[in-house]
Protein backbone atom coordinates (compact mmCIF):
# COMPACT_ATOMS: atom_id res chain seq x y z
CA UNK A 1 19.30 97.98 87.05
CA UNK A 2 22.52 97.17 89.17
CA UNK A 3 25.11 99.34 89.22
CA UNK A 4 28.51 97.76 87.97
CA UNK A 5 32.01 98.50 89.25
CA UNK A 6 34.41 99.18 86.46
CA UNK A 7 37.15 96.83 85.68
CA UNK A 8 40.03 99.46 86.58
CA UNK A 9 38.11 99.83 90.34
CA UNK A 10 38.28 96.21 90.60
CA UNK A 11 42.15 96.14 89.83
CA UNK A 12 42.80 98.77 91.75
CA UNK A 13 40.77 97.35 94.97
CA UNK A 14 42.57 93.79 93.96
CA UNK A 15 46.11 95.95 94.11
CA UNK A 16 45.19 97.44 97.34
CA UNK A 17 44.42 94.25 99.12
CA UNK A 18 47.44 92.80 97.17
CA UNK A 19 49.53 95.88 98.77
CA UNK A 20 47.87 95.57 102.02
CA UNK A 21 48.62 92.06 103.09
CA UNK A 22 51.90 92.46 101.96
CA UNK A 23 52.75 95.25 103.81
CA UNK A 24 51.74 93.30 107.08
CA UNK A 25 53.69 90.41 105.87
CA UNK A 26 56.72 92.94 105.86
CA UNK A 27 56.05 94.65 109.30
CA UNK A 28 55.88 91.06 111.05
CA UNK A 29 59.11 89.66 108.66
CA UNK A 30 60.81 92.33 109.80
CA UNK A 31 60.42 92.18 113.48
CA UNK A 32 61.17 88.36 113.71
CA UNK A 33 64.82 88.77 111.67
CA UNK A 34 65.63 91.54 113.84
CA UNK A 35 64.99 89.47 116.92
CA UNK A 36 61.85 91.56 117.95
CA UNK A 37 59.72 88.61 117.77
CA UNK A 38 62.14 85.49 119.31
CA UNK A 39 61.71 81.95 117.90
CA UNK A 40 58.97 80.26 119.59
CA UNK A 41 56.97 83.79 120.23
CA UNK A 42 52.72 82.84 119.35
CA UNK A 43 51.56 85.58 117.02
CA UNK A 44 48.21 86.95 117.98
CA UNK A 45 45.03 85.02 116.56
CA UNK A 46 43.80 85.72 113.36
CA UNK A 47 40.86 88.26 115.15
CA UNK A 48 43.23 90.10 117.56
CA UNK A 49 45.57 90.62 115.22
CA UNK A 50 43.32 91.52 112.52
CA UNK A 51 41.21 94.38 114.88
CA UNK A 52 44.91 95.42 116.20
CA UNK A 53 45.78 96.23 112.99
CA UNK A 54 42.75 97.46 111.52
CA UNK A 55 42.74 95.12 108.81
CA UNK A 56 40.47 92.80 107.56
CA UNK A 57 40.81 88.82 108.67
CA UNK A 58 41.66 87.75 104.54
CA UNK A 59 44.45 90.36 104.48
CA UNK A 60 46.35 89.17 107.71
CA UNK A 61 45.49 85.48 106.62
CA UNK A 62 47.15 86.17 103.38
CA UNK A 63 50.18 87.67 105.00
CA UNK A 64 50.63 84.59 107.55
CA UNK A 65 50.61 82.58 104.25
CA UNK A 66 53.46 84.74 102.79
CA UNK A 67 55.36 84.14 106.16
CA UNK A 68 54.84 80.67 105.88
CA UNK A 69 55.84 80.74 102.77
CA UNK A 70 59.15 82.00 103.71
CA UNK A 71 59.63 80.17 107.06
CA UNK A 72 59.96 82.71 109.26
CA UNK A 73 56.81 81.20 110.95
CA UNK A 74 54.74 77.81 111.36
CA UNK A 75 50.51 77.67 111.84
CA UNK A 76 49.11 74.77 113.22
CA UNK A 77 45.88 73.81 114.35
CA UNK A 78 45.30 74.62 117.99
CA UNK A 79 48.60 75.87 118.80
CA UNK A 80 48.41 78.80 117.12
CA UNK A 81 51.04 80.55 114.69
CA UNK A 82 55.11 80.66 116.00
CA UNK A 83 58.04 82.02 115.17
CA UNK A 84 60.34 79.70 113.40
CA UNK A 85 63.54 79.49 114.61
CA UNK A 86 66.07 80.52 112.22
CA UNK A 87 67.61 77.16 110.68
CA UNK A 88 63.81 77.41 109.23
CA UNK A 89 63.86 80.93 107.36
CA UNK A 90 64.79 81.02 103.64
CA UNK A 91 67.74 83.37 103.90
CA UNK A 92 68.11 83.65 100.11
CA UNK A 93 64.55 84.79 99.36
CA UNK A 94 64.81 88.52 98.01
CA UNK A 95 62.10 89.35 100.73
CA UNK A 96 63.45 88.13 104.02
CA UNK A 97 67.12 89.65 102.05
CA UNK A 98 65.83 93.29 101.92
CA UNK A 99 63.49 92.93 105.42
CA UNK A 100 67.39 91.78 106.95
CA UNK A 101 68.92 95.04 105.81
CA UNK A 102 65.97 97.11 106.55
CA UNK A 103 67.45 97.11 110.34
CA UNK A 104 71.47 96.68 111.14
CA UNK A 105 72.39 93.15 110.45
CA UNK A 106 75.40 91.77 112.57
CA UNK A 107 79.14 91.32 111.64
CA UNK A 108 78.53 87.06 111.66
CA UNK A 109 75.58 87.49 109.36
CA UNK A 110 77.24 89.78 106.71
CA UNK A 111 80.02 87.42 107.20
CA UNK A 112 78.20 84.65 106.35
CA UNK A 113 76.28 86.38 103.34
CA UNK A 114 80.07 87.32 101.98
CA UNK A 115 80.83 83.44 102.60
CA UNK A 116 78.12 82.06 100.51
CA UNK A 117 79.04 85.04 97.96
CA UNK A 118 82.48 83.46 98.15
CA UNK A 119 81.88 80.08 97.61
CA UNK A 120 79.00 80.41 94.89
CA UNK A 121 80.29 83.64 92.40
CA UNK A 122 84.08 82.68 91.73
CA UNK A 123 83.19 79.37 90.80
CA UNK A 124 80.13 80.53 88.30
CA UNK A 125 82.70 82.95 86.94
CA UNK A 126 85.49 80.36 86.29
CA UNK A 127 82.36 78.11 84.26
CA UNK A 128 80.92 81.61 82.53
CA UNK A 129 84.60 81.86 81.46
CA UNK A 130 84.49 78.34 79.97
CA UNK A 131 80.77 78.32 79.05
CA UNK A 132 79.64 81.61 77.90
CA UNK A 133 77.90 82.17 74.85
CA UNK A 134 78.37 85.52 72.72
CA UNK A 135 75.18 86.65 73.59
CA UNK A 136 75.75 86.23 77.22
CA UNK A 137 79.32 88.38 76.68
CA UNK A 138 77.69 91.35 75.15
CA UNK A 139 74.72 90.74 78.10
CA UNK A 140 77.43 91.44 80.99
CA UNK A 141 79.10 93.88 78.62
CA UNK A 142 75.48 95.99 78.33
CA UNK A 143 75.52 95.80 82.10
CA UNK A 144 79.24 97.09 82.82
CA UNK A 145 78.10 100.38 80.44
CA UNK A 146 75.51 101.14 82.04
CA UNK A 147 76.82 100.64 85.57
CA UNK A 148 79.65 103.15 84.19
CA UNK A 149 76.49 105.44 82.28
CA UNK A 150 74.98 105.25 86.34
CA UNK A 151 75.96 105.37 89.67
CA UNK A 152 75.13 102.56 92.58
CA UNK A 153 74.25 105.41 94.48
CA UNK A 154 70.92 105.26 92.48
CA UNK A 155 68.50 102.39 91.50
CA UNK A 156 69.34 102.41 87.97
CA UNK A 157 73.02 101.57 88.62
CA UNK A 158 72.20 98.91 91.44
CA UNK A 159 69.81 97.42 88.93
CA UNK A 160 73.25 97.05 86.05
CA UNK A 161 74.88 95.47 89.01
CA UNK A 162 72.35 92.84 89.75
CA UNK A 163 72.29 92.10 86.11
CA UNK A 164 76.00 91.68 85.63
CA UNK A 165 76.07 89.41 89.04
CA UNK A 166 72.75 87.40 87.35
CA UNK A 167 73.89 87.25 83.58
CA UNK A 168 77.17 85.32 85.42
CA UNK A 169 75.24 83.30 87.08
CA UNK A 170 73.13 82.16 83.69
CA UNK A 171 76.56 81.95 81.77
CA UNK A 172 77.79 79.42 83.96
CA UNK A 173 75.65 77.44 82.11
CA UNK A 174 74.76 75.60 85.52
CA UNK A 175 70.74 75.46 86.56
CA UNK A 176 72.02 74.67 89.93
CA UNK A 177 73.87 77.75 90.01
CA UNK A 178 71.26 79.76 88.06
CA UNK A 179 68.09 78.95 90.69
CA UNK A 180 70.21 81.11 92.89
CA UNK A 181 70.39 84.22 90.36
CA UNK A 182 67.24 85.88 92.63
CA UNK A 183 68.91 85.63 96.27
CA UNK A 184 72.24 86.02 94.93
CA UNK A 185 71.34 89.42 93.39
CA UNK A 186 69.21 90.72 96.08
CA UNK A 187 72.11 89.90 98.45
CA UNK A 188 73.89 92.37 95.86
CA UNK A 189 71.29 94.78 95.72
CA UNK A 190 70.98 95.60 99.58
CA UNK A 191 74.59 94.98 101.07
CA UNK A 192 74.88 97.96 98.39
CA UNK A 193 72.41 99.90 99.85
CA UNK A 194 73.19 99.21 103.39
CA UNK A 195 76.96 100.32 102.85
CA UNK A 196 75.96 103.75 101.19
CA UNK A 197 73.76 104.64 104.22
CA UNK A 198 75.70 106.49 106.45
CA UNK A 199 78.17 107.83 103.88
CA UNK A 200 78.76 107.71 99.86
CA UNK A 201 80.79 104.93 98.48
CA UNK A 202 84.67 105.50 98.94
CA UNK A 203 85.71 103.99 95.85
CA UNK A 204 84.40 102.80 92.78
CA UNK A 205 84.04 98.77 92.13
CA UNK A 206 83.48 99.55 88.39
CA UNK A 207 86.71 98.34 87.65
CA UNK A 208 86.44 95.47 89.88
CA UNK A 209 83.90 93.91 87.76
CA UNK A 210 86.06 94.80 84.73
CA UNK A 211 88.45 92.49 85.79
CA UNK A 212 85.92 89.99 85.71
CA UNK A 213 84.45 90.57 82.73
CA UNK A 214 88.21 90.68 80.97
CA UNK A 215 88.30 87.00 82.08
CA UNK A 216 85.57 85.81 81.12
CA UNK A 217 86.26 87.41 77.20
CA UNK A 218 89.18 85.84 77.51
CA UNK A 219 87.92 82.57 78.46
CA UNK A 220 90.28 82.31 81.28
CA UNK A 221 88.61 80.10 84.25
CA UNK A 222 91.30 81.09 86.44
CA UNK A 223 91.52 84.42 86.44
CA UNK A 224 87.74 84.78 86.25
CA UNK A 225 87.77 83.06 89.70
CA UNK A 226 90.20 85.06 90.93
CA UNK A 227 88.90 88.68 89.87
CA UNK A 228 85.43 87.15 90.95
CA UNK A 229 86.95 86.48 94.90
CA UNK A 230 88.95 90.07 94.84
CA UNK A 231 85.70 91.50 93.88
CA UNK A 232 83.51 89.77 96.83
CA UNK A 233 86.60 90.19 99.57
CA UNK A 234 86.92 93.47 98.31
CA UNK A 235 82.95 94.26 98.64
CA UNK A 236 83.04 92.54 101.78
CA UNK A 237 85.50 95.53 103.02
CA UNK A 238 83.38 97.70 101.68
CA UNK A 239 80.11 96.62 103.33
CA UNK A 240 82.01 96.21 107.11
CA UNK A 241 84.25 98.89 107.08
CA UNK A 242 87.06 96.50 107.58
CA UNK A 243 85.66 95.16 110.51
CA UNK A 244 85.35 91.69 108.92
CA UNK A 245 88.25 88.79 107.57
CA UNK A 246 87.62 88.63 104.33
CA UNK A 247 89.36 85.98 102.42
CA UNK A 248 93.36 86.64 101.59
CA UNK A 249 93.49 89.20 98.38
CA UNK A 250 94.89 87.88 95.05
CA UNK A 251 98.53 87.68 94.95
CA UNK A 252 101.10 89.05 92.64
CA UNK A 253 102.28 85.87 92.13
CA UNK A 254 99.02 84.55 91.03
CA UNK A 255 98.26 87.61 89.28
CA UNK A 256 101.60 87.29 86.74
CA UNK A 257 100.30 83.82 86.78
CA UNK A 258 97.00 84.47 85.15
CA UNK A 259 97.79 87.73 83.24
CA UNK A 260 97.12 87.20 79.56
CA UNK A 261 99.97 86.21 77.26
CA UNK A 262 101.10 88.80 74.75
């Protein structure tokens, strides 16, 4: 009579391999964004790489394909696998986000990551402000408590950030704007990370956010777009230790401007 391998060995062999390959897939990402492995660079063959490694041939196949995937790199027959030069990688996907601050990113990349920020979140706040539902108000309101309940100093108050920047994103109301909600939030996710890790946040953006959130109640476009820019500029500053030019602050002027009447 044959012997039969449990179900729960066969998930946990299928997680392993799933674990495995992805693993590789992260080693490799990360040396190509740091500029360890240059555009152009041919990968070792599927064998050498594989007996390198001490892997088996599926498992680095399988993390070529997530590469792929990605962009970082391009497999054709007979010439092998390359690098992809950079215009190629998809800088938004949560992976290649957190394998970017797993090393030291440059001041022009966080620049440019602040930029998109800059362009895309002010202008999904000003629409949440005109667009939101009641649900989605007491969804960004769930995730302002618990980012005050929490700290972003641990997971569970990064994760009430990302939902605060996502449920935005969704009340905009936009599907444009929402496909971004994953790249968007991992952008939010790891600048956070990356600023706490030689010291502990100086301030708190709590009340950043606040502002934001008062606007959008309010159903004020305006002022939703221009808590939403103080907030990025602001986190910009935070991120670069003023190294960066973040775009000009809010002024009074336009603050009187968009205060609520009374």
């Amino acid at each position: 009579m044959r012997s039969r391998t449990p179900a729960s060995s066969n998930s946990a062999l299928g997680s392993k391999a799933l674990r495995l390959h992805g693993t590789i897939a992260r080693d490799i990402g990360v040396r190509i964004v740091s500029g360890r492995l240059v555009p152009g660079r041919v990968l070792d063959g599927e064998i050498a790489a594989s007996e390198q490694l001490k892997v088996s041939r599926t498992a680095y196949r399988e993390a070529v394909r997530i590469l792929a995937a990605k962009g970082l790199v391009e497999s054709r027959p007979k010439l092998g696998t390359r690098v992809s030069p950079p215009g190629a990688w998809h800088l938004l996907d949560p992976d290649v986000v957190s394998w970017i601050f797993s090393g030291n990113p440059d001041l022009p990349l966080l620049n440019a990551l602040f930029e998109l920020r800059t362009i895309v979140e002010p202008a999904a706040a000003a629409l949440a402000a005109a667009r939101r539902s009641k649900e989605q108000l007491r969804g960004l309101r769930r995730s302002l408590e618990d980012m005050a309940a929490q700290s972003l100093a641990v997971e569970a108050g990064r994760q009430a950030d990302r939902a605060f920047h996502s449920a935005l994103l969704e009340a905009s109301g936009n599907p444009f704007l929402a496909s971004l909600t994953s790249g968007i939030a991992a952008a939010v996710s790891w600048t956070t990370v990356f600023k706490q890790r030689a010291a502990p946040l100086s301030r708190d953006p709590l009340p950043d956010h606040l502002r934001v959130y008062d606007a959008v109640e309010r159903r004020d476009p305006a002022a939703a777009r221009a808590a939403m820019t103080d907030l990025v500029r602001l986190a910009l500053l935070d991120t670069t230790g003023g190294r960066s030019r973040p775009p000009a602050p809010i002024s009074k002027r336009s603050t009187a401007r968009h205060a609520p009447r009374r």
